[in-house]
Protein backbone atom coordinates (compact mmCIF):
# COMPACT_ATOMS: atom_id res chain seq x y z
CA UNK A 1 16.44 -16.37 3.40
CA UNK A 2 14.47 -13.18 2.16
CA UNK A 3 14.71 -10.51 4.86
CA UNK A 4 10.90 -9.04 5.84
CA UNK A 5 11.05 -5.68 4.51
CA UNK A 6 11.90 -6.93 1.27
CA UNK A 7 8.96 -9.24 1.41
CA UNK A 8 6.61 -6.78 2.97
CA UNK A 9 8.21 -4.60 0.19
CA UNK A 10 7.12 -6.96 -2.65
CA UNK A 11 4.19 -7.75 -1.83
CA UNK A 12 2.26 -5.31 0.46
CA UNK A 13 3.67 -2.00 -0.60
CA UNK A 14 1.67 -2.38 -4.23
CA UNK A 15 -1.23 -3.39 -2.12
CA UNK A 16 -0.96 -0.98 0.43
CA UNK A 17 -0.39 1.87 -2.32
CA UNK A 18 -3.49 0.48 -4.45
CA UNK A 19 -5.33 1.00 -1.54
CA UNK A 20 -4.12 4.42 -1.02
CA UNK A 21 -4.47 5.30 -4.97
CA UNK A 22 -8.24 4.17 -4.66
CA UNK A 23 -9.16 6.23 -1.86
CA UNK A 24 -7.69 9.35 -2.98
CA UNK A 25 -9.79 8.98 -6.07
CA UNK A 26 -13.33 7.56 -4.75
CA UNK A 27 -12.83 9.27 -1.36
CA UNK A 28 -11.29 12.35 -2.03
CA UNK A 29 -12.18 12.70 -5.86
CA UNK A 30 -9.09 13.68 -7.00
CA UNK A 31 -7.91 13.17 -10.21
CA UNK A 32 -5.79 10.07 -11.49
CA UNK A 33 -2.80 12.97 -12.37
CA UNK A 34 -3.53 14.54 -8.81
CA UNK A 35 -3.13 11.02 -7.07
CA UNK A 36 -0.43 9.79 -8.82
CA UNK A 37 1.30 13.68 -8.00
CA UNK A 38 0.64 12.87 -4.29
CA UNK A 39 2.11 9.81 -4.40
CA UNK A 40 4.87 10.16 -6.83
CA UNK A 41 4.03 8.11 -9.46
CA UNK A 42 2.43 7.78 -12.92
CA UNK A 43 -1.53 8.23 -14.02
CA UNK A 44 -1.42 5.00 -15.91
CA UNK A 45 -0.31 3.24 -12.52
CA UNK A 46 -3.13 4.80 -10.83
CA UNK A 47 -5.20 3.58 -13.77
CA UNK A 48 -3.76 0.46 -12.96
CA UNK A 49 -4.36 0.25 -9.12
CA UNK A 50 -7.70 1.34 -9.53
CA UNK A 51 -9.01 -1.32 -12.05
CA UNK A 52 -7.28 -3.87 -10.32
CA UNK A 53 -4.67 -4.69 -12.78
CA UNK A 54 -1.44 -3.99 -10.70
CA UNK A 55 -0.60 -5.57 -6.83
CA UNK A 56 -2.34 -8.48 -6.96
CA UNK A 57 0.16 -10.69 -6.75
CA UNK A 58 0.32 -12.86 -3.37
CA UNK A 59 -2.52 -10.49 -2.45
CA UNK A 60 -4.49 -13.52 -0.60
CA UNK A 61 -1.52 -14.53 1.63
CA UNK A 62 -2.22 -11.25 3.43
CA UNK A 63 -6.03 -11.65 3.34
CA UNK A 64 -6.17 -11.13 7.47
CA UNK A 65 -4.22 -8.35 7.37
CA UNK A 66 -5.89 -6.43 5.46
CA UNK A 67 -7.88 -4.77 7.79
CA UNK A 68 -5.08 -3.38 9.36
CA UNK A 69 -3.19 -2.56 5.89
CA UNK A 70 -6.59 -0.83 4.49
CA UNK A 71 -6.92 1.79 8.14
CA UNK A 72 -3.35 2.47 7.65
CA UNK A 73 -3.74 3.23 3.50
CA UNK A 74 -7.30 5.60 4.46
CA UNK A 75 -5.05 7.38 7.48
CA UNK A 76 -2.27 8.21 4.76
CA UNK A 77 -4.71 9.04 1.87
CA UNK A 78 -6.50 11.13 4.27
CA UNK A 79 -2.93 12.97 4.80
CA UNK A 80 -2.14 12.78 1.44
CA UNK A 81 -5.76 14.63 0.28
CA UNK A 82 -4.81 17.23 3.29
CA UNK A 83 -1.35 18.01 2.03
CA UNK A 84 -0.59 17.21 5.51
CA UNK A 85 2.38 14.61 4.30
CA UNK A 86 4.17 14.25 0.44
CA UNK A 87 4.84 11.20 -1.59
CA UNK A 88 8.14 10.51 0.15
CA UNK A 89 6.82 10.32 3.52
CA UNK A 90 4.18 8.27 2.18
CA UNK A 91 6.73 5.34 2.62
CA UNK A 92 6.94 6.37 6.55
CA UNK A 93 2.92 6.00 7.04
CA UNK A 94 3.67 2.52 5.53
CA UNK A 95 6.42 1.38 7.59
CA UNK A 96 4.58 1.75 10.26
CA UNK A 97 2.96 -1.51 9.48
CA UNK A 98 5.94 -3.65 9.27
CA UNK A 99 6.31 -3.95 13.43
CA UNK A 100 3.29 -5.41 13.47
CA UNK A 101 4.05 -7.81 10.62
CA UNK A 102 7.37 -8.85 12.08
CA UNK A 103 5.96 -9.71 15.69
CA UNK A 104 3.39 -11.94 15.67
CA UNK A 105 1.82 -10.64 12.69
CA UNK A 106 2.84 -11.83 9.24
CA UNK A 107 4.47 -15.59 9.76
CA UNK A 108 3.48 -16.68 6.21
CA UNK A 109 5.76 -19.07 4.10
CA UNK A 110 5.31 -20.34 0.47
CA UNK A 111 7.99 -21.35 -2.62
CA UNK A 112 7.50 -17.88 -3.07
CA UNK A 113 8.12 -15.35 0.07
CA UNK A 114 8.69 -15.78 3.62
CA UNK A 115 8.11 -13.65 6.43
């Protein structure tokens, strides 16, 4: 048995920080080297999340919770653009989500993942 948070870990976090990546760049217009500063990683991942080439996988299990995982991402990019948080509480914003996956929410189950 795979706990949740590894799960939600795998497979929404890349999403969820994708989404996050994106709107720092479109939204806000920073840079890829300012986004990737704010959320403590590299440019060439934010390369990656913005031309789709990283977190896609099991992306369509989670297809109707994405409205909930794209307001959360735009609430911390918004934060993130405002200095208002830094990259490690970036991971705070996003658990925040995982109540809502673990009651009711998320009750997926492939070969792959359970939650």
């Amino acid at each position: 048995m795979v706990a949740r948070c590894e799960t939600v870990g795998k497979y929404v976090m890349p999403v969820f920080r994708s989404l996050v990546a994106k709107e720092l760049v479109f939204t806000y217009k920073l840079t890829q080297v300012q986004a990737a500063e704010r959320l403590g990683t590299t440019q060439a991942a934010i390369s990656q999340y913005i031309n789709s080439k990283r977190a896609l996988k099991g992306i369509e299990e989670f297809s109707e919770d994405m409205p909930r995982i794209q307001a959360m991402a735009k609430e911390t990019a918004k934060r993130l653009a405002n200095n208002e948080i830094d990259a490690e509480e970036v991971i705070l914003d996003f658990c925040k989500l995982c109540p809502s996956f673990c009651k009711g929410g998320l009750q997926k189950s492939t070969n792959d993942f359970a939650i």
